[in-house]
C-alpha atoms as a PDB file:
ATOM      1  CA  UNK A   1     -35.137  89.119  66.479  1.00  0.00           C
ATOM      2  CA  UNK A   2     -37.992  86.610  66.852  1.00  0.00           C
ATOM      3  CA  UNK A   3     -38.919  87.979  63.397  1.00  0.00           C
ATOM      4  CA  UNK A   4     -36.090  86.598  62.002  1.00  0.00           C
ATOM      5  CA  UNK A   5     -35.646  83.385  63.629  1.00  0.00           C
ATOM      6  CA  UNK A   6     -39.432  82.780  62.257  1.00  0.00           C
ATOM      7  CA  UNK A   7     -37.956  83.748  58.745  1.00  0.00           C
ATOM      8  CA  UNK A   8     -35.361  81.617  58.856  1.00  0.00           C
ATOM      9  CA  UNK A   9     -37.217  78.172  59.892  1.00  0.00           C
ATOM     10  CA  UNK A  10     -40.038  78.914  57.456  1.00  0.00           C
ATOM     11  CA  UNK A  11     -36.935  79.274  54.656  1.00  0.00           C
ATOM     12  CA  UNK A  12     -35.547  75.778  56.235  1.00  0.00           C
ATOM     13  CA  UNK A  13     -39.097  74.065  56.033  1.00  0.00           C
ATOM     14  CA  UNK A  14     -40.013  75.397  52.676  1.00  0.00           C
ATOM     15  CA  UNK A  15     -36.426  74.191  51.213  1.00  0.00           C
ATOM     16  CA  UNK A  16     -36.678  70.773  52.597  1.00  0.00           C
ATOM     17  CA  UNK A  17     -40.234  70.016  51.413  1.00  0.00           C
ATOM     18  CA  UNK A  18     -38.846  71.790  47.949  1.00  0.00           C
ATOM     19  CA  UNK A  19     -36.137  69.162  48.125  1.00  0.00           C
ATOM     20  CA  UNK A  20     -38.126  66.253  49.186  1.00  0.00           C
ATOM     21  CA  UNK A  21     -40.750  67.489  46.540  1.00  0.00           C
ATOM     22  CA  UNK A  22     -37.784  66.896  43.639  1.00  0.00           C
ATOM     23  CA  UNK A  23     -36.596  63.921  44.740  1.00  0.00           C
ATOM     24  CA  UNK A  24     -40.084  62.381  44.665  1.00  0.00           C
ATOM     25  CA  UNK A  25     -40.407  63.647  41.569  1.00  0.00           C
ATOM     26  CA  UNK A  26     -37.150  61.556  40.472  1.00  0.00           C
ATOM     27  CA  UNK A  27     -38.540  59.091  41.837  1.00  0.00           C
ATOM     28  CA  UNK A  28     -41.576  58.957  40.889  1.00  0.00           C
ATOM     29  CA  UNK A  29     -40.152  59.608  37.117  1.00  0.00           C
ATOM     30  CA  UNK A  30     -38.102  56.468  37.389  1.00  0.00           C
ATOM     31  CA  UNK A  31     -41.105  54.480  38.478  1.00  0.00           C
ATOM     32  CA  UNK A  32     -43.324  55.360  35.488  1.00  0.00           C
ATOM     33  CA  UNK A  33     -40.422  54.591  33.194  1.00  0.00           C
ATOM     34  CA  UNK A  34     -40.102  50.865  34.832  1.00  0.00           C
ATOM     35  CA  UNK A  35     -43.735  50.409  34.469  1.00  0.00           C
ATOM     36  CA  UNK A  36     -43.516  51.363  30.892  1.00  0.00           C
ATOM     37  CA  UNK A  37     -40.857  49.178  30.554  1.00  0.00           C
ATOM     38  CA  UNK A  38     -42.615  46.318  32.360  1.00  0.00           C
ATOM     39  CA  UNK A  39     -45.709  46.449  30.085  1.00  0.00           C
ATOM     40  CA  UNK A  40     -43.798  46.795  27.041  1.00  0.00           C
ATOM     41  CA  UNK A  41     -41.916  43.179  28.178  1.00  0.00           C
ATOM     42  CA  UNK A  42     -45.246  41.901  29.303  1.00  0.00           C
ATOM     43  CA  UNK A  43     -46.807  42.811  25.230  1.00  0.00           C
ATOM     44  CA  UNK A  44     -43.800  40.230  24.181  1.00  0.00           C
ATOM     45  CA  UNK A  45     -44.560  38.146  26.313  1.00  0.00           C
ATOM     46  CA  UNK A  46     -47.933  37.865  26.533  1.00  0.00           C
ATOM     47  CA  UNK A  47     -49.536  39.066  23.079  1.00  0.00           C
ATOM     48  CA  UNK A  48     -52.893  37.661  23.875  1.00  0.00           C
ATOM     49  CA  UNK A  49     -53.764  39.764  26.957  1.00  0.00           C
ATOM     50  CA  UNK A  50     -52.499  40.643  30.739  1.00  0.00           C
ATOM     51  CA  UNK A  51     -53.133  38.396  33.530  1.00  0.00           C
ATOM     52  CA  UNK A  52     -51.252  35.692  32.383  1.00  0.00           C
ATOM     53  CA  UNK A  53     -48.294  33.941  34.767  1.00  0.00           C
ATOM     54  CA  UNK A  54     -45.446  32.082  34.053  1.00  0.00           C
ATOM     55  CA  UNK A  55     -44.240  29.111  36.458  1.00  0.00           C
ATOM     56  CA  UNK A  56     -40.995  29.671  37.007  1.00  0.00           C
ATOM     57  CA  UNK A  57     -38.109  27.169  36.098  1.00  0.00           C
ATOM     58  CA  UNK A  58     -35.663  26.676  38.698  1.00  0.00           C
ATOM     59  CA  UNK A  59     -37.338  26.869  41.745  1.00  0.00           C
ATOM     60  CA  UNK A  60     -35.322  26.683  45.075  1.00  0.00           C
ATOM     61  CA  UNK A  61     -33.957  23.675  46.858  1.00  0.00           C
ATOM     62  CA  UNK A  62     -34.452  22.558  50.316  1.00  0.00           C
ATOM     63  CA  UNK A  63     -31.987  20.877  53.044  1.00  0.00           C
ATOM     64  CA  UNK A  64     -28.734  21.287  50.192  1.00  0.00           C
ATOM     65  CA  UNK A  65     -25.748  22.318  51.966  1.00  0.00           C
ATOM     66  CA  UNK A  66     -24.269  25.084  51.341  1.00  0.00           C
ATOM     67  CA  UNK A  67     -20.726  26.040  49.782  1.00  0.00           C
ATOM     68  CA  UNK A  68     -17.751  26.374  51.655  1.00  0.00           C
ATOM     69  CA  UNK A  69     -19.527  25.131  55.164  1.00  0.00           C
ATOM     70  CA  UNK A  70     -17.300  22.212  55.714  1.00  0.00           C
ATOM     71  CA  UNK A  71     -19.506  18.750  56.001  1.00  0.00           C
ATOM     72  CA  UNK A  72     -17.205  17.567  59.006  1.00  0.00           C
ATOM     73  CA  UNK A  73     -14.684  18.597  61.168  1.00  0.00           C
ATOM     74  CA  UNK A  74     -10.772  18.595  60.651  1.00  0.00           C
ATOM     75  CA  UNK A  75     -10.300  16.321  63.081  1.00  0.00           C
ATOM     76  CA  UNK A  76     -12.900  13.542  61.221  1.00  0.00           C
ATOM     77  CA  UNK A  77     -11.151  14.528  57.969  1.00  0.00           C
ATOM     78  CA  UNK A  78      -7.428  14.329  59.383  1.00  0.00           C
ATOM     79  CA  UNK A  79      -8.573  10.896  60.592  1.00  0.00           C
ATOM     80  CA  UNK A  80     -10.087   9.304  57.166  1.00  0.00           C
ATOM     81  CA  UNK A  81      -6.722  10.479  55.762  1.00  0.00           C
ATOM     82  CA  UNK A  82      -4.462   8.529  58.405  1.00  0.00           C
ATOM     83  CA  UNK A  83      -6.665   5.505  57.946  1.00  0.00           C
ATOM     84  CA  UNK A  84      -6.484   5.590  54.122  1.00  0.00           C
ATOM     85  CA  UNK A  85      -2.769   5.528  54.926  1.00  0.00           C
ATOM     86  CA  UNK A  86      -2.447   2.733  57.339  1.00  0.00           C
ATOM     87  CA  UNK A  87      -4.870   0.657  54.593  1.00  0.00           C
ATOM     88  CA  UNK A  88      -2.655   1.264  51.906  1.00  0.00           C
ATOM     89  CA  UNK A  89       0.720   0.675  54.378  1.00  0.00           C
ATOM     90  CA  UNK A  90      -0.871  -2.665  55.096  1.00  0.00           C
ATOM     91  CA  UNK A  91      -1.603  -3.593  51.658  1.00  0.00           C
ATOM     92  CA  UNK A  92       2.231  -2.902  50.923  1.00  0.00           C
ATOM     93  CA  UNK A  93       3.123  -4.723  53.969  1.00  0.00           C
ATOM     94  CA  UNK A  94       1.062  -7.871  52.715  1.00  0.00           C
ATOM     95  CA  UNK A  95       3.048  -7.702  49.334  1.00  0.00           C
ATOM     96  CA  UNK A  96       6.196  -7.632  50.599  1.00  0.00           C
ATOM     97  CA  UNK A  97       5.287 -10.425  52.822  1.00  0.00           C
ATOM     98  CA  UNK A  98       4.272 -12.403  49.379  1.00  0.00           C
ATOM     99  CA  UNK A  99       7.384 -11.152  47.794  1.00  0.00           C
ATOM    100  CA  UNK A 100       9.334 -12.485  50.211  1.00  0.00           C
ATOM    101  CA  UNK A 101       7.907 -16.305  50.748  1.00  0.00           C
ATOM    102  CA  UNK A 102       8.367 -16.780  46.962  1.00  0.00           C
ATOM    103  CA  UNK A 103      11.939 -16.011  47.134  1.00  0.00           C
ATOM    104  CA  UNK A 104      12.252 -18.359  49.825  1.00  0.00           C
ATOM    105  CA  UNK A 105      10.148 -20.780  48.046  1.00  0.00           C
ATOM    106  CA  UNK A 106      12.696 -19.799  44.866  1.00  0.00           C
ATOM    107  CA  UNK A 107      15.789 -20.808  47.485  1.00  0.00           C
ATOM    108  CA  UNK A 108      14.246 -24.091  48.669  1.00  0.00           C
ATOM    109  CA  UNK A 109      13.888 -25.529  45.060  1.00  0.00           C
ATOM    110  CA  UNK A 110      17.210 -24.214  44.256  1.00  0.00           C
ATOM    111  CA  UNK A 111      18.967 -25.783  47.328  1.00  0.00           C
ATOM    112  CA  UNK A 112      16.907 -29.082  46.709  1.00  0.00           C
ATOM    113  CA  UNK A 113      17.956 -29.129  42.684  1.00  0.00           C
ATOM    114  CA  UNK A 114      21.631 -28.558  43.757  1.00  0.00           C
ATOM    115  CA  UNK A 115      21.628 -31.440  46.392  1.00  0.00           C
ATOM    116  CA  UNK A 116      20.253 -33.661  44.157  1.00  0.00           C
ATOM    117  CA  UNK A 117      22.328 -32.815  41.339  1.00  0.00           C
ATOM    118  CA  UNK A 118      25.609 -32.945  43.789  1.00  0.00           C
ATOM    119  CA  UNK A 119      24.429 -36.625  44.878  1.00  0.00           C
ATOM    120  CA  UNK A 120      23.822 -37.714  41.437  1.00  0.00           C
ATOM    121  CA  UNK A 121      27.437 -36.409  40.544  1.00  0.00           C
ATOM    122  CA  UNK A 122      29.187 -38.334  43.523  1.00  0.00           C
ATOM    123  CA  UNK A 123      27.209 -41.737  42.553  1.00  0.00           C
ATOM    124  CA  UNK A 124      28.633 -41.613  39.371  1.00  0.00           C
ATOM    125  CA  UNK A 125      32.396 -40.216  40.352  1.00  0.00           C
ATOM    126  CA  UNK A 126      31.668 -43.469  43.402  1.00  0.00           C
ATOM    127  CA  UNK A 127      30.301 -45.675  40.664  1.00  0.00           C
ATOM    128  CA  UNK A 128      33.449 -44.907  38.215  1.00  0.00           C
ATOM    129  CA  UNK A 129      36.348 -45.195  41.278  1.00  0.00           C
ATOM    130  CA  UNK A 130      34.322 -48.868  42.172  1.00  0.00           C
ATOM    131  CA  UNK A 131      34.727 -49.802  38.440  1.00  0.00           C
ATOM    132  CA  UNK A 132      38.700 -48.406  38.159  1.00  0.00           C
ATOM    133  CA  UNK A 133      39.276 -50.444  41.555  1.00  0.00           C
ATOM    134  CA  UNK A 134      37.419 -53.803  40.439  1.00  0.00           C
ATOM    135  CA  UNK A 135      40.056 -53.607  37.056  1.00  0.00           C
ATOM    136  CA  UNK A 136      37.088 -52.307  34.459  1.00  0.00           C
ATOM    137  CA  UNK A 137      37.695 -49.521  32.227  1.00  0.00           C
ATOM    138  CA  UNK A 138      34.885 -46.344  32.139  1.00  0.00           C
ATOM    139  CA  UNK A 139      32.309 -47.628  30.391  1.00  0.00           C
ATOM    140  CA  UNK A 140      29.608 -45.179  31.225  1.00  0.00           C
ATOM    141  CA  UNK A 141      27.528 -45.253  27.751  1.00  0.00           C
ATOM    142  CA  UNK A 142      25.044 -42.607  27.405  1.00  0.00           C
ATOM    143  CA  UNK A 143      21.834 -43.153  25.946  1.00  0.00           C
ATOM    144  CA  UNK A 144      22.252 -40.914  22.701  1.00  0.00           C
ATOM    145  CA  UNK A 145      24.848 -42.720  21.392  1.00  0.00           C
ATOM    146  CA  UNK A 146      22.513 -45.825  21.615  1.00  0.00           C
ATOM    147  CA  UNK A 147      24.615 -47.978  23.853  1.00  0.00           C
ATOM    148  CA  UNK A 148      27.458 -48.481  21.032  1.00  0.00           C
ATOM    149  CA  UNK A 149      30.977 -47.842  22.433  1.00  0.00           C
ATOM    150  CA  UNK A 150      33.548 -45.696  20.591  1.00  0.00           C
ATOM    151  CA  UNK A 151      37.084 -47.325  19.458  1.00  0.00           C
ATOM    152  CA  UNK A 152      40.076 -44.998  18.755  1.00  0.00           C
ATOM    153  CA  UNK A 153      41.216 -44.922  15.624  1.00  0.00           C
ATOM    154  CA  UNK A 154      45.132 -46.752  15.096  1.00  0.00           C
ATOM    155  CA  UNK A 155      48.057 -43.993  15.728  1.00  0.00           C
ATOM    156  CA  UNK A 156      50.470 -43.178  13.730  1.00  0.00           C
ATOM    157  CA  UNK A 157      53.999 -42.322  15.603  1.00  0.00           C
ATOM    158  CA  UNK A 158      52.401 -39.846  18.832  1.00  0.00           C
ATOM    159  CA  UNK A 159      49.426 -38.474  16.706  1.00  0.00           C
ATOM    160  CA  UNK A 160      47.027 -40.887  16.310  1.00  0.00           C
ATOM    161  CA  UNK A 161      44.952 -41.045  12.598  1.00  0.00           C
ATOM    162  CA  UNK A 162      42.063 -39.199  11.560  1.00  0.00           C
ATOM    163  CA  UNK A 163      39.850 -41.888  10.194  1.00  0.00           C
ATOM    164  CA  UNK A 164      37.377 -41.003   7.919  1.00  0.00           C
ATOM    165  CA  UNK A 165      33.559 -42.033   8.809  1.00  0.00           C
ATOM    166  CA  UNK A 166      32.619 -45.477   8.520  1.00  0.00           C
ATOM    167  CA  UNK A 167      36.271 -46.600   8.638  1.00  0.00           C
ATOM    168  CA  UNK A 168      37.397 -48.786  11.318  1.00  0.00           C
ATOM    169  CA  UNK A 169      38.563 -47.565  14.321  1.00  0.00           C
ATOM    170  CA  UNK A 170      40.028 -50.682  15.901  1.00  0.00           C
ATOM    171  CA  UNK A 171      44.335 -49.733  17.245  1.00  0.00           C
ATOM    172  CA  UNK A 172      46.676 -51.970  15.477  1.00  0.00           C
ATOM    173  CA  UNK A 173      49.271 -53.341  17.382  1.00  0.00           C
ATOM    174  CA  UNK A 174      47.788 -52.222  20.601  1.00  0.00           C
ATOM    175  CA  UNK A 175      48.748 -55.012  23.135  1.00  0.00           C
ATOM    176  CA  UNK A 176      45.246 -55.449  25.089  1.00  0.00           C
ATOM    177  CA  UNK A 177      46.424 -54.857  29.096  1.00  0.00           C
ATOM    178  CA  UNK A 178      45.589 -57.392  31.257  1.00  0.00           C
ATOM    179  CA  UNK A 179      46.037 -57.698  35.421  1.00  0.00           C
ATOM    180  CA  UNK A 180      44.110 -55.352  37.678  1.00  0.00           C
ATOM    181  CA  UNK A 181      43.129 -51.766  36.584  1.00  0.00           C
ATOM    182  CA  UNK A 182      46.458 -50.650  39.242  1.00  0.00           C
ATOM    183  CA  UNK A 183      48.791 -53.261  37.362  1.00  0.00           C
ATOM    184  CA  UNK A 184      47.362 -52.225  33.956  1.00  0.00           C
ATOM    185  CA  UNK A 185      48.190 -48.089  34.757  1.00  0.00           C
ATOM    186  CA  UNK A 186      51.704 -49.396  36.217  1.00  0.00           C
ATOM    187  CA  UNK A 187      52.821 -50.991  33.127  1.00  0.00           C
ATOM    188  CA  UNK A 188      52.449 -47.797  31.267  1.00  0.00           C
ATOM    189  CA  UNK A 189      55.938 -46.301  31.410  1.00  0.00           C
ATOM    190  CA  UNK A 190      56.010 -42.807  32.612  1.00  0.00           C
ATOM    191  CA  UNK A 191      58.597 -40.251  30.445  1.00  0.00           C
ATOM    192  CA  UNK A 192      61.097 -38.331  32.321  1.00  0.00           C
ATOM    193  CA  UNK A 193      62.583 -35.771  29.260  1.00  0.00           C
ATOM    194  CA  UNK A 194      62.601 -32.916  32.053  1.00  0.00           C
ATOM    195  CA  UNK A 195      59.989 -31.372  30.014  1.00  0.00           C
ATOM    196  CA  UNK A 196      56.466 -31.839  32.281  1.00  0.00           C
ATOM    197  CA  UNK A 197      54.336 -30.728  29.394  1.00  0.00           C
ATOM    198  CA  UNK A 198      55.901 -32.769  27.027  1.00  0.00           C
ATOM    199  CA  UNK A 199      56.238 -35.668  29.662  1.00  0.00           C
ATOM    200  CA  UNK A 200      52.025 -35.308  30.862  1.00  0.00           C
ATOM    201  CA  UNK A 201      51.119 -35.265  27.188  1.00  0.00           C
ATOM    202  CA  UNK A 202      53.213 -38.618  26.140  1.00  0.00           C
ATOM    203  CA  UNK A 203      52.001 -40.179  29.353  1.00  0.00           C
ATOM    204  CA  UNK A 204      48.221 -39.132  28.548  1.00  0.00           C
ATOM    205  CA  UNK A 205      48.665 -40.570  25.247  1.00  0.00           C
ATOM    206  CA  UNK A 206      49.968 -43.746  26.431  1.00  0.00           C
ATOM    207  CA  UNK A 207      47.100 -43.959  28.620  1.00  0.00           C
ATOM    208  CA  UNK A 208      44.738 -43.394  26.145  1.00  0.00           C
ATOM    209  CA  UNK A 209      46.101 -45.976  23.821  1.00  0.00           C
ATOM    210  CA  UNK A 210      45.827 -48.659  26.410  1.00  0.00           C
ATOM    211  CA  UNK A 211      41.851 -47.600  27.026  1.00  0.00           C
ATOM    212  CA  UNK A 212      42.661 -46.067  30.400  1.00  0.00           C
ATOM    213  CA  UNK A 213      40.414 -43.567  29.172  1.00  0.00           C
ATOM    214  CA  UNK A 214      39.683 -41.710  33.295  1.00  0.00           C
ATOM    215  CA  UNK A 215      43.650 -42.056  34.111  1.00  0.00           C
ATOM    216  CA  UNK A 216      44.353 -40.121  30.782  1.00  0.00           C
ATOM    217  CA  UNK A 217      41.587 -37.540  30.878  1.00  0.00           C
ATOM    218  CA  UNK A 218      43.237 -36.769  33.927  1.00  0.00           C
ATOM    219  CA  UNK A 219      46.722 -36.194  32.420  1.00  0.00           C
ATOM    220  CA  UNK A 220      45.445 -34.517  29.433  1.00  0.00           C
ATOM    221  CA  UNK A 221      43.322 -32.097  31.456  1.00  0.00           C
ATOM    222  CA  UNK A 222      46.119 -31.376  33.480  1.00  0.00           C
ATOM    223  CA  UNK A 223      48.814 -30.595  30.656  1.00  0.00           C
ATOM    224  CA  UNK A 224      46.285 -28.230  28.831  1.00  0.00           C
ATOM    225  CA  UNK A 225      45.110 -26.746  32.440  1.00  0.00           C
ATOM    226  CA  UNK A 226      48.813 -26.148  33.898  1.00  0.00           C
ATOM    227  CA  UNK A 227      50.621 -25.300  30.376  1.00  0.00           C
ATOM    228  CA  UNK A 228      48.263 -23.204  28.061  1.00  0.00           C
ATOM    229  CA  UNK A 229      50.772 -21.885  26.438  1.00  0.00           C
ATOM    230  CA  UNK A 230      53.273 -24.821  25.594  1.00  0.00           C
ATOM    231  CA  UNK A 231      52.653 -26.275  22.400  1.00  0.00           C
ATOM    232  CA  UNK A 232      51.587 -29.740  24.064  1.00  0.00           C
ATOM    233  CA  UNK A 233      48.480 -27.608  25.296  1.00  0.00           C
ATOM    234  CA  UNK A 234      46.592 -28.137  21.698  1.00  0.00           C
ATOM    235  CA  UNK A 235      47.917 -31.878  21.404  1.00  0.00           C
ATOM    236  CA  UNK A 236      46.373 -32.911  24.778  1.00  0.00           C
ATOM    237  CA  UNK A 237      42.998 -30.845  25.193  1.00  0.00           C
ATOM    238  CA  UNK A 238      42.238 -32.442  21.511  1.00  0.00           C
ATOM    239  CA  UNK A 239      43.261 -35.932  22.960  1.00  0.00           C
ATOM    240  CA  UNK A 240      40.855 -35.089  26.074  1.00  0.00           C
ATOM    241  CA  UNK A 241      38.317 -34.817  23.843  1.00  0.00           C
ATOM    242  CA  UNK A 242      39.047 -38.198  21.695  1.00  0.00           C
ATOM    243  CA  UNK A 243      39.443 -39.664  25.517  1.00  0.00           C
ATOM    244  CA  UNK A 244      35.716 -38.454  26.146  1.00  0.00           C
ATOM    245  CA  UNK A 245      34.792 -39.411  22.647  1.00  0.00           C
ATOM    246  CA  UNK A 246      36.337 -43.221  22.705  1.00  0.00           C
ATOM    247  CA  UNK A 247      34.403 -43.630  26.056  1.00  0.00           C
ATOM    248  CA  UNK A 248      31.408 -42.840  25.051  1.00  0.00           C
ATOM    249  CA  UNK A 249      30.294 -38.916  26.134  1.00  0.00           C
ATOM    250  CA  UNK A 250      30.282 -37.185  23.143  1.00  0.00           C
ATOM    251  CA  UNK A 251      28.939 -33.831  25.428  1.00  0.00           C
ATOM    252  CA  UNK A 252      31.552 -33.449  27.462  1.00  0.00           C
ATOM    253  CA  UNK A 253      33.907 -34.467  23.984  1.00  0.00           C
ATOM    254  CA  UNK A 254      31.769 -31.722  21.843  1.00  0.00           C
ATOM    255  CA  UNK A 255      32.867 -28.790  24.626  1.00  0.00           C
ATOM    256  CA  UNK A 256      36.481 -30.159  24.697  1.00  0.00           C
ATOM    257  CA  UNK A 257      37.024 -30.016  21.215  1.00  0.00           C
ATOM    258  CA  UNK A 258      34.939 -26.729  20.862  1.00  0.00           C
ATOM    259  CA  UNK A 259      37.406 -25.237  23.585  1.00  0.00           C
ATOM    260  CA  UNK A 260      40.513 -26.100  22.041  1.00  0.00           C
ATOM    261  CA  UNK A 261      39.354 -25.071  18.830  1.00  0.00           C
ATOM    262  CA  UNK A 262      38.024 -21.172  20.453  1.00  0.00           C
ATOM    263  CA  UNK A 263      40.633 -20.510  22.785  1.00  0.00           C
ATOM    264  CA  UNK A 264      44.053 -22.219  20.927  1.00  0.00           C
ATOM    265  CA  UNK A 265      42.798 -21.592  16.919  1.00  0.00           C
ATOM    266  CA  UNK A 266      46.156 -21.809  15.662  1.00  0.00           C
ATOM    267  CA  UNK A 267      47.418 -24.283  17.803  1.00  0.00           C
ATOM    268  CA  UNK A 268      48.477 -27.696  15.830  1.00  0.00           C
ATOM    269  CA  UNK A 269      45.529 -29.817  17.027  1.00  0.00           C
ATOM    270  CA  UNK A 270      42.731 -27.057  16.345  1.00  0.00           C
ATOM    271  CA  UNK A 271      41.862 -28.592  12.978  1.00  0.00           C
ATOM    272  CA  UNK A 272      41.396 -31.724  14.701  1.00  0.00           C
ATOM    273  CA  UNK A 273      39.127 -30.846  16.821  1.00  0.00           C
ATOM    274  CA  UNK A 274      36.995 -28.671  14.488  1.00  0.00           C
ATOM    275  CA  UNK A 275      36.902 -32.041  12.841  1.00  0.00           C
ATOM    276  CA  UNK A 276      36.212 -34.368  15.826  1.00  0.00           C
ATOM    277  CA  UNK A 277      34.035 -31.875  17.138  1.00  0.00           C
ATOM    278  CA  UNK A 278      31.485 -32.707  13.919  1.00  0.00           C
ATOM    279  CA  UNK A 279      31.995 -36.208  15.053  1.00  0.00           C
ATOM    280  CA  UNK A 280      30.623 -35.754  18.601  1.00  0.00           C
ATOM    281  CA  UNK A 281      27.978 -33.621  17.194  1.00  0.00           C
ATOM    282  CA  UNK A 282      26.748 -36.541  14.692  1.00  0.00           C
ATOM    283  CA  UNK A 283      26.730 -38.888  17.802  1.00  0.00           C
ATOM    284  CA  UNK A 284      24.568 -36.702  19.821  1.00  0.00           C
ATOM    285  CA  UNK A 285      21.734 -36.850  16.798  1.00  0.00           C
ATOM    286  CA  UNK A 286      22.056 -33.121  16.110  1.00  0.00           C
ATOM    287  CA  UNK A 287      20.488 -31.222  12.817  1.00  0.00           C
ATOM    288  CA  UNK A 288      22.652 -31.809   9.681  1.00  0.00           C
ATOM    289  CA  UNK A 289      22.758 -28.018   9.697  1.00  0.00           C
ATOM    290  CA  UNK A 290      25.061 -27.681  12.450  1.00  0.00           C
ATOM    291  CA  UNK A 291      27.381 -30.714  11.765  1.00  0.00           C
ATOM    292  CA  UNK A 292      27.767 -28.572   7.880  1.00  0.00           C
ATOM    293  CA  UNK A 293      28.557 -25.511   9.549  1.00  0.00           C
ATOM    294  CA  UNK A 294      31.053 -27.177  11.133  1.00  0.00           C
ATOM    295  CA  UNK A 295      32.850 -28.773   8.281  1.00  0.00           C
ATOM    296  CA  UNK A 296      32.106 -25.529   6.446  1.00  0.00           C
ATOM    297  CA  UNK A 297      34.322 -23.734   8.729  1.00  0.00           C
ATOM    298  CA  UNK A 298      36.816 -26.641   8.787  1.00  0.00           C
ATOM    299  CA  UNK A 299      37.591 -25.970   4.919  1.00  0.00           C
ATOM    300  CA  UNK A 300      37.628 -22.255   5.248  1.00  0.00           C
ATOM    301  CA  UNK A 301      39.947 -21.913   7.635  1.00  0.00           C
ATOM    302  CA  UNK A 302      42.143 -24.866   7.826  1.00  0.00           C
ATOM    303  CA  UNK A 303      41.071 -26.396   4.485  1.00  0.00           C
ATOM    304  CA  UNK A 304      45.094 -26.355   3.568  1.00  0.00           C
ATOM    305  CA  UNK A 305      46.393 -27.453   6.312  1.00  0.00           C
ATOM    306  CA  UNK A 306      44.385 -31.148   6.606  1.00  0.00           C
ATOM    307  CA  UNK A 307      45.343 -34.458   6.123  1.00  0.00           C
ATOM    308  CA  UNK A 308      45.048 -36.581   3.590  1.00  0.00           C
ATOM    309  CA  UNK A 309      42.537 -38.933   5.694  1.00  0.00           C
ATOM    310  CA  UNK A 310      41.198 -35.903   7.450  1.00  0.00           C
ATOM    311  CA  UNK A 311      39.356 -34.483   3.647  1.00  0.00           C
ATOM    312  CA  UNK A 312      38.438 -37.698   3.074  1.00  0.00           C
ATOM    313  CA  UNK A 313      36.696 -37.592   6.316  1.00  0.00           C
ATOM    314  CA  UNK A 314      35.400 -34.388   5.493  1.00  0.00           C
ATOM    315  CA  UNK A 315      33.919 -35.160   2.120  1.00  0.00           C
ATOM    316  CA  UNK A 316      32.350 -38.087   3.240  1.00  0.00           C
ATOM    317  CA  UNK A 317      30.749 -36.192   6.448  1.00  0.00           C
ATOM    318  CA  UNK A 318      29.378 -33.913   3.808  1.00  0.00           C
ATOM    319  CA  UNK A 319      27.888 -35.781   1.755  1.00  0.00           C
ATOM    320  CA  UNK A 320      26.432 -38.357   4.665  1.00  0.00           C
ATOM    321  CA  UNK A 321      24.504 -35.149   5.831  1.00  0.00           C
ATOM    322  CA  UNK A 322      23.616 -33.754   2.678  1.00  0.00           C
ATOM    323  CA  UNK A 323      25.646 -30.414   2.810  1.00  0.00           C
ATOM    324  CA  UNK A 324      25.078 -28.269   0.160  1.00  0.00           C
END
């Protein structure tokens, strides 16, 4: 029994030290083949003899952090990001803020401009009542037309003439009213035909042939506002425009006669004031283009239905601005 206990540990021993005895020799057969290896590289490398070193390149650094360690804590980090916010929420609060006191600056000028505009308005409505109540006629002049007044041409039945430029424009037979501005409006008789369109637009014209030249503005305006559609309405927004004309504003005249002539074309008076409204134009010094293009359009469109007077006009306007 002993005997074959002894067998069998001296079988162990002798198998492990075979074992161990192999593996060395793997090992020791991979070792040699590095080596060879390792002097074949250093041959290449260094075909002047061993012993030689090479420095090496990239040597390591010292004190670098290393990736993926966070450089602060999540609470530091959270609380660069909330004040980043609260920089850019008060640079956004501080253009708003600008934003806003330009638009009230905006509002100030605005409501300053429109006071001073309002005031100048009333002086001059103030100014004109003070002249109708002292018996003078509106003789506001302005300064493009050079201080010269504007006479009406003579009429002819209840539609006045068209005079042609350069013609005089004095009214024949136009008794010159005398008294007080309230006794010269009272002695122009007021129609009663039952027609108020008709009635407004013979009373305007009265008024306007006496030089009462606010008092029939107002009638005229009124007719044309009240009655657009009554054949009057052409007659007395063209006459509103002579009445602006004769008293020397050829603006507000040039957007009378332009509105008659856009909104009413075929009304009766729309040539007219196509024709008139070159006129105003030519009194408020504007480029002999636009005064053509106006009698241009006069001939196209209404070049049949004008007045003897009213070509003549024409053909003279032409050639005094050198329309082609």
């Amino acid at each position: 029994m002993r005997f074959l206990l002894a067998a069998t540990a001296m079988a162990v021993v002798f198998g492990a030290a075979g074992t161990a005895q192999a593996q060395d020799s793997g090992i020791s057969g991979r070792v040699d083949r590095l080596e060879r290896e390792m002097r074949a590289v250093q041959r290449k490398v260094f075909p002047g003899g061993a012993g030689q070193t090479v420095e090496p390149q990239i040597t390591p650094e010292t004190n670098t952090n290393i990736p993926g360690i966070p450089s602060s804590s999540p609470l530091n980090d959270l609380t660069s990001r909330v004040t980043a916010l609260e920089e850019q929420q008060r640079t956004l609060t501080g253009q708003v803020e600008q934003g806003q006191y330009r638009l009230r600056q905006l509002e100030d000028a605005f409501s300053a401009y429109k006071r001073l505009t309002d005031n100048r308005l009333k002086t001059l409505e103030d100014r004109s009542t003070a002249n109708a109540a002292l018996g003078g006629e509106d003789t506001t002049v302005p300064s493009d037309t050079g201080g010269a007044a504007i006479r009406p041409p003579a009429p002819i039945g209840t539609r006045p003439t068209i005079p042609a430029p350069g013609a005089s424009t004095t009214p024949a037979n136009t008794p010159k009213p005398t008294g007080t501005r309230a006794q010269q409006v009272a002695a122009i008789e007021k129609p009663a035909s039952g027609d108020p369109a008709e009635d407004g637009y013979t009373y305007g014209f009265r008024l306007w042939q006496a030089k009462l030249y606010p008092e029939a503005r107002r009638e005229l305006e009124a007719v044309a506002t009240k009655y657009p559609t009554h054949r009057r309405a052409s007659y007395s927004q063209n006459l509103l425009g002579r009445a602006y004309l004769d008293s020397g504003a050829p603006s507000l005249a040039a957007v009378a006669f332009y509105e008659n002539y856009k909104k009413n074309p075929k009304g009766e008076r729309a040539p007219d004031s196509l024709y008139y409204l070159a006129q105003a134009l030519i009194k408020l010094k504007k480029p002999a283009s636009e005064v053509c293009k106006v009698y241009t359009e006069l001939d196209q469109l209404y070049g049949d239905k004008l007045s003897t007077e009213m070509k003549a006009g024409v053909v003279e306007g032409r050639a005094s601005q050198k329309c082609k």
